[in-house]
C-alpha atoms as a PDB file:
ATOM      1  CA  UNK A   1     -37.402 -40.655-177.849  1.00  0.00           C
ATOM      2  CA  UNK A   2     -40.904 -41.792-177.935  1.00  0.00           C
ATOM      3  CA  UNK A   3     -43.091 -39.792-180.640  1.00  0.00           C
ATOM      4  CA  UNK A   4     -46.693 -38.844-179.348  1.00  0.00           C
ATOM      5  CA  UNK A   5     -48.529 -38.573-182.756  1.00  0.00           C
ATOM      6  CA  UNK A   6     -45.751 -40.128-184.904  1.00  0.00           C
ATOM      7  CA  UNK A   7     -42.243 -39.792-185.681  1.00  0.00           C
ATOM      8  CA  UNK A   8     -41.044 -36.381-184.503  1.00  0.00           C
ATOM      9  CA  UNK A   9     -38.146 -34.847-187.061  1.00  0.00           C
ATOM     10  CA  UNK A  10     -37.249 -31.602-185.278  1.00  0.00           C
ATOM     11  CA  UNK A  11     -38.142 -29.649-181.588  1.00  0.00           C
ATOM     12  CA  UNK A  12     -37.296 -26.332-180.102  1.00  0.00           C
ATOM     13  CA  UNK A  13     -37.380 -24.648-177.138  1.00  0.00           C
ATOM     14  CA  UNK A  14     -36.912 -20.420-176.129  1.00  0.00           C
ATOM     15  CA  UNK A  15     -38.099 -18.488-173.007  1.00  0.00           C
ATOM     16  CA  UNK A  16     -38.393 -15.123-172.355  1.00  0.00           C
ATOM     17  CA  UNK A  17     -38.923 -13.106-169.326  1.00  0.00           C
ATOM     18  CA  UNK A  18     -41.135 -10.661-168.382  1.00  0.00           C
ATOM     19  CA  UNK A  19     -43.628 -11.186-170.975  1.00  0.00           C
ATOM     20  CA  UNK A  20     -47.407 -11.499-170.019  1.00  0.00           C
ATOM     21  CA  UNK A  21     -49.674 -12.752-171.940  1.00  0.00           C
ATOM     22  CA  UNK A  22     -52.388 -15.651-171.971  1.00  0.00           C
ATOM     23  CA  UNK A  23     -51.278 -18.778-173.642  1.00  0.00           C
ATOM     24  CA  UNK A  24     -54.170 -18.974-175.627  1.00  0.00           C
ATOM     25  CA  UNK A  25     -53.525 -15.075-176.869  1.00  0.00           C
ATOM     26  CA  UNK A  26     -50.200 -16.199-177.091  1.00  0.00           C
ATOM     27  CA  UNK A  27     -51.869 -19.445-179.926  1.00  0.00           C
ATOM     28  CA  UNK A  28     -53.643 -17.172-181.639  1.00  0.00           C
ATOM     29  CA  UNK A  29     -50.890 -14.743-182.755  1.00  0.00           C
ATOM     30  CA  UNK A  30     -48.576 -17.614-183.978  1.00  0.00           C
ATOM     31  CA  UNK A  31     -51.965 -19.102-185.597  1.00  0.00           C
ATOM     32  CA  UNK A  32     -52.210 -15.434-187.731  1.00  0.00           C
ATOM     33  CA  UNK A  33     -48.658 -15.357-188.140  1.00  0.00           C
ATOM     34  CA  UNK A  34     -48.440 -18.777-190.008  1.00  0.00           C
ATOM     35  CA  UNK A  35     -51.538 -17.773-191.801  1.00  0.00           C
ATOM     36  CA  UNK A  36     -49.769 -15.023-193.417  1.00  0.00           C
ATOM     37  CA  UNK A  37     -47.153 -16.892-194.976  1.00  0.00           C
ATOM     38  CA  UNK A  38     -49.711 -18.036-196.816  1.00  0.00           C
ATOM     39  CA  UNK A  39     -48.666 -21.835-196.905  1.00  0.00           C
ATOM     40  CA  UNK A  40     -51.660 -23.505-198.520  1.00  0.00           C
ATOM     41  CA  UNK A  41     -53.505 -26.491-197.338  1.00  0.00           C
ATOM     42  CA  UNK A  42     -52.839 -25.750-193.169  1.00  0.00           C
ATOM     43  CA  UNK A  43     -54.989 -26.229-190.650  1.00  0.00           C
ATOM     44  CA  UNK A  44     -55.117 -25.686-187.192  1.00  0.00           C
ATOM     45  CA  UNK A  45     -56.502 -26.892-184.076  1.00  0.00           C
ATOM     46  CA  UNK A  46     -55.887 -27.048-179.809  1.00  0.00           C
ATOM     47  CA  UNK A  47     -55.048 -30.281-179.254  1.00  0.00           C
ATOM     48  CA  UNK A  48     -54.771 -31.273-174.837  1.00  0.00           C
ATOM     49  CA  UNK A  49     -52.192 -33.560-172.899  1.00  0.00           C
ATOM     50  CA  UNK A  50     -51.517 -34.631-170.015  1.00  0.00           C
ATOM     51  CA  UNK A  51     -48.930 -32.910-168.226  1.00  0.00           C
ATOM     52  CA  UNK A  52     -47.584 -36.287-166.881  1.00  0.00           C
ATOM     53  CA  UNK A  53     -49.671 -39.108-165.547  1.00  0.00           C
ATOM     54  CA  UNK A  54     -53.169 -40.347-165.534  1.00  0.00           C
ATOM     55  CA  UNK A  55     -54.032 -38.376-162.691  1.00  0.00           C
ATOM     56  CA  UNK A  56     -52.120 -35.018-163.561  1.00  0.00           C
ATOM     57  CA  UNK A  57     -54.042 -31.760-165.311  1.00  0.00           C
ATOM     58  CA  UNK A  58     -54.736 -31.511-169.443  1.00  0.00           C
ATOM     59  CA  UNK A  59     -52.390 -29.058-171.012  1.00  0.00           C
ATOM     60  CA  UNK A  60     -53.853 -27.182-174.148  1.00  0.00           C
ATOM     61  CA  UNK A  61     -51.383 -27.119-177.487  1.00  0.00           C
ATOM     62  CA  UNK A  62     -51.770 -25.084-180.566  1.00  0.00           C
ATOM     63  CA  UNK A  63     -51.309 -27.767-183.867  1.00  0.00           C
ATOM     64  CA  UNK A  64     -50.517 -26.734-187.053  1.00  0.00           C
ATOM     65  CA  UNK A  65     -50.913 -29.540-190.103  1.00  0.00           C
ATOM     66  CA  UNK A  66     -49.699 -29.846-192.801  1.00  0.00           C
ATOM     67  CA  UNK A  67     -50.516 -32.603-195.004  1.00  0.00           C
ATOM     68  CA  UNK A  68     -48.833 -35.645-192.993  1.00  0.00           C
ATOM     69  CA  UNK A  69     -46.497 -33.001-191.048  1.00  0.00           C
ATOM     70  CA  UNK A  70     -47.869 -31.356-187.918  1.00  0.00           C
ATOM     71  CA  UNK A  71     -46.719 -28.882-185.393  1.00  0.00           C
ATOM     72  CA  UNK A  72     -47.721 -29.453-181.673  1.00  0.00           C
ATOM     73  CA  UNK A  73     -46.846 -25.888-180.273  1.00  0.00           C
ATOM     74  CA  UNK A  74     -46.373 -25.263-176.324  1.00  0.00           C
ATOM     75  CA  UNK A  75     -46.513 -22.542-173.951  1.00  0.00           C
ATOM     76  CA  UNK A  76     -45.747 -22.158-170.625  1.00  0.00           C
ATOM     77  CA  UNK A  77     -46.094 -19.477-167.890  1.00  0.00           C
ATOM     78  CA  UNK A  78     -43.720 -20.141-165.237  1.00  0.00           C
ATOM     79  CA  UNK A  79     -44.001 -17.140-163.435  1.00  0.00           C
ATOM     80  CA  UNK A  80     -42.886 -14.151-165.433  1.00  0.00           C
ATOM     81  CA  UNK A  81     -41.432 -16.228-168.075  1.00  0.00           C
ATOM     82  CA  UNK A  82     -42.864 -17.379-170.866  1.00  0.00           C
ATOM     83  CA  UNK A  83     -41.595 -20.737-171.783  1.00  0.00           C
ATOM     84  CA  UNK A  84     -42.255 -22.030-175.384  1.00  0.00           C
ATOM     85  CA  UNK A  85     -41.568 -25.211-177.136  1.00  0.00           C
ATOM     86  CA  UNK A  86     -42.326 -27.119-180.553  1.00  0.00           C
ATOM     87  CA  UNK A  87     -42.148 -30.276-181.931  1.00  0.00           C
ATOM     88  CA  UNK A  88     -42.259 -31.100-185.454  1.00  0.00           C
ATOM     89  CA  UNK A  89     -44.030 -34.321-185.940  1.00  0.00           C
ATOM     90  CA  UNK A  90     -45.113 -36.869-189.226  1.00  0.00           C
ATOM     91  CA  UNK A  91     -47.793 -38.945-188.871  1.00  0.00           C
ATOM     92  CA  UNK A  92     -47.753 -42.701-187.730  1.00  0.00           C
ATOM     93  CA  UNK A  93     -47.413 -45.545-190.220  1.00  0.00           C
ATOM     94  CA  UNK A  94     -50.205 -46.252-192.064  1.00  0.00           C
ATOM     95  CA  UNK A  95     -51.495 -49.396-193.957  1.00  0.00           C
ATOM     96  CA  UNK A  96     -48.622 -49.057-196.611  1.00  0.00           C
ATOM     97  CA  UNK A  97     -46.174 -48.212-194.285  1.00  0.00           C
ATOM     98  CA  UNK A  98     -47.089 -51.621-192.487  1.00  0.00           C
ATOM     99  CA  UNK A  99     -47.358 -53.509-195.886  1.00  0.00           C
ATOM    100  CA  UNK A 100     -43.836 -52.113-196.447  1.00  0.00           C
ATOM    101  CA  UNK A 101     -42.222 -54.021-193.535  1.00  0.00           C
ATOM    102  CA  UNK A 102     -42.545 -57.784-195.905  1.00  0.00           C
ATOM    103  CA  UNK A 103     -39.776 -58.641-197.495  1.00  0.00           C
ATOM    104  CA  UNK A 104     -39.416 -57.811-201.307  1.00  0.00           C
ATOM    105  CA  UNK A 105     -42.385 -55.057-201.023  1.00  0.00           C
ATOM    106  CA  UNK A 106     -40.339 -52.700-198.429  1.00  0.00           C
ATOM    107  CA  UNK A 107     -37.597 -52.623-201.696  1.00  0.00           C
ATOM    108  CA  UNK A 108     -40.485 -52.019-204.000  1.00  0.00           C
ATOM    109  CA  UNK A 109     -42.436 -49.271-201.923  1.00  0.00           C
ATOM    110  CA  UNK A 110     -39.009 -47.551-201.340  1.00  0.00           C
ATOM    111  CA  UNK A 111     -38.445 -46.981-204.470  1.00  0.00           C
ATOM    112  CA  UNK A 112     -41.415 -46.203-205.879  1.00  0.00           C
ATOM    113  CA  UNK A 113     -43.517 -44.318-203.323  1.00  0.00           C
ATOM    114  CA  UNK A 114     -41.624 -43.799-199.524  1.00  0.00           C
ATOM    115  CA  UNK A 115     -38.373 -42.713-201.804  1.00  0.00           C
ATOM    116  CA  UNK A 116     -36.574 -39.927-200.103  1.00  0.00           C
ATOM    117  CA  UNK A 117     -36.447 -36.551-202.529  1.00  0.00           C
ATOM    118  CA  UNK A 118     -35.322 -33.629-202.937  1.00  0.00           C
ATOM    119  CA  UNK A 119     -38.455 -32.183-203.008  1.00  0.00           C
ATOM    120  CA  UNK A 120     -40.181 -34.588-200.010  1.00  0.00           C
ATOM    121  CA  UNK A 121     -36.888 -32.674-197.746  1.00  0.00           C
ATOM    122  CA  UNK A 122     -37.631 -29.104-199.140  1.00  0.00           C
ATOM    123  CA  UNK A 123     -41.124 -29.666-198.267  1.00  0.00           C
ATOM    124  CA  UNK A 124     -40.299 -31.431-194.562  1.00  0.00           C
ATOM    125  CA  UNK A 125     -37.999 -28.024-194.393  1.00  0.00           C
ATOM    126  CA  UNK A 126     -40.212 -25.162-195.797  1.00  0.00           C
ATOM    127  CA  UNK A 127     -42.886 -25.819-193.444  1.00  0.00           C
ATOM    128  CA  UNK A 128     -40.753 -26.276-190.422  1.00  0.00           C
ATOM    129  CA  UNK A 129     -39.460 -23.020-191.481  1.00  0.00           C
ATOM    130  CA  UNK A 130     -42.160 -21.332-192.062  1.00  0.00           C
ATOM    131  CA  UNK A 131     -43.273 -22.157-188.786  1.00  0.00           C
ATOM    132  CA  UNK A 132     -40.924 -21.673-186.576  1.00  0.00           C
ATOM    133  CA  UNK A 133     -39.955 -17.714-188.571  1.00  0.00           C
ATOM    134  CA  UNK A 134     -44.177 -17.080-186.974  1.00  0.00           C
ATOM    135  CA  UNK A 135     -43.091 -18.423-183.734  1.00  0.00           C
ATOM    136  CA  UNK A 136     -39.636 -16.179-183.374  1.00  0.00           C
ATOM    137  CA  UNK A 137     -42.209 -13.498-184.972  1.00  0.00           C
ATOM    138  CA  UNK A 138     -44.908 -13.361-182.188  1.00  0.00           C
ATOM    139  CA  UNK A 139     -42.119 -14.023-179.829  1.00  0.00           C
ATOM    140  CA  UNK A 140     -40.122 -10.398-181.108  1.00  0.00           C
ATOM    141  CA  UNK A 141     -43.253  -8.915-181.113  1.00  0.00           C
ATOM    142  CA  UNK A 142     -43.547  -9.984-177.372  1.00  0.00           C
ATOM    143  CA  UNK A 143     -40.094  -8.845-176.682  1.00  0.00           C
ATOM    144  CA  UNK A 144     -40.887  -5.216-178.458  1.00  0.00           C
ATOM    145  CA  UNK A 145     -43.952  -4.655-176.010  1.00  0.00           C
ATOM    146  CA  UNK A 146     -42.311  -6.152-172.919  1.00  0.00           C
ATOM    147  CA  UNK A 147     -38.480  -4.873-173.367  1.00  0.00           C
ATOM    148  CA  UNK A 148     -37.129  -8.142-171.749  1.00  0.00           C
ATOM    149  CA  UNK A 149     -34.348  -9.065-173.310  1.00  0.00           C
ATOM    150  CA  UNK A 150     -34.371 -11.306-176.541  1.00  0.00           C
ATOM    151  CA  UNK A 151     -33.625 -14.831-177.608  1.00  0.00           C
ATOM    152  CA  UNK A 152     -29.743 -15.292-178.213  1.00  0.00           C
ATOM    153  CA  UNK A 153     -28.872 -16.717-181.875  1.00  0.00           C
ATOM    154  CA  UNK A 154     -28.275 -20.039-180.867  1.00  0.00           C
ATOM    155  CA  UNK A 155     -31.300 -20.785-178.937  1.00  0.00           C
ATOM    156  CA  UNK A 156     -33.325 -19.728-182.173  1.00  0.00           C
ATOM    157  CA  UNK A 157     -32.340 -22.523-183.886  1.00  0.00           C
ATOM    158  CA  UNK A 158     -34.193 -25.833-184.067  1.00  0.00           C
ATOM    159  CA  UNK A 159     -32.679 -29.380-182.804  1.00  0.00           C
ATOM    160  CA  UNK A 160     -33.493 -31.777-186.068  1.00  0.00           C
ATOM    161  CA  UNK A 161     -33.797 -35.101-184.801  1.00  0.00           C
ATOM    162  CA  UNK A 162     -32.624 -38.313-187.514  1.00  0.00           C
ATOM    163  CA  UNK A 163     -35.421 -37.631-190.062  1.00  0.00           C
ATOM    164  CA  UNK A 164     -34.885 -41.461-192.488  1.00  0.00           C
END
């Protein structure tokens, strides 16, 4: 799978009928839902894609970063349904991750500061989380005013892609 922005460690993907609403309404009540969680040091922005080619229209995405992590969120009215999607993304390599790829540094810099942690994975995890709990949020909320019906357990959960 080819990242956009930079590696991408998880995605997701729900739909639910008969909901209406705009897809930027639809950004801006997952944008105050993550605020309230009150993860510090987020920040949000609409990013635009193309939906395939040079030629083809811009779509407009809701990001959510955190430090090196970002969220590029996606909605989609296909008719009545409202189909959304996520993928969980970490930056591209940067001038140490490129330094890293010589011989005798990569063991160095792997040990000392690209070590895999406990904590790096609870971080990588919490925000995902955190996330995703605004998306099913605005989503239920959605549901509640609409009365279609809701999102069965399993496609609630996220598909985590090989993260090392």
């Amino acid at each position: 799978m080819v990242a956009l922005d930079g590696q991408i460690l998880a995605r997701w993907t729900g739909k639910l009928d008969g909901v209406s609403v705009s897809l930027l309404e639809f950004y801006q009540m997952v944008e105050a839902a993550v605020i309230e969680s009150e993860l510090p040091d987020l920040s949000f922005s609409n990013i635009t894609r193309r939906e395939a080619g040079w030629l083809s229209p811009n779509r407009i995405y809701l990001r959510v970063r955190y430090k090196k992590l970002f969220f590029d969120i996606s909605a989609i009215l296909a008719g009545n349904c409202l189909i959304v999607s996520w993928w969980l993304h970490q930056d591209q390599p940067n001038v140490v991750d490129l330094v890293a790829e010589i011989p005798g540094l990569r063991f160095i810099l792997e040990r000392t500061t690209r070590a895999a942690t406990y904590f790096a994975v609870d971080v990588i995890e919490h925000f995902q989380v955190t996330v995703h709990q605004a998306v099913l949020q605005v989503l239920k909320t959605l549901t509640e005013e609409n009365k279609p019906a809701y999102l069965a357990d399993e496609e609630r959960q996220p598909v985590w892609e090989e993260i090392w």
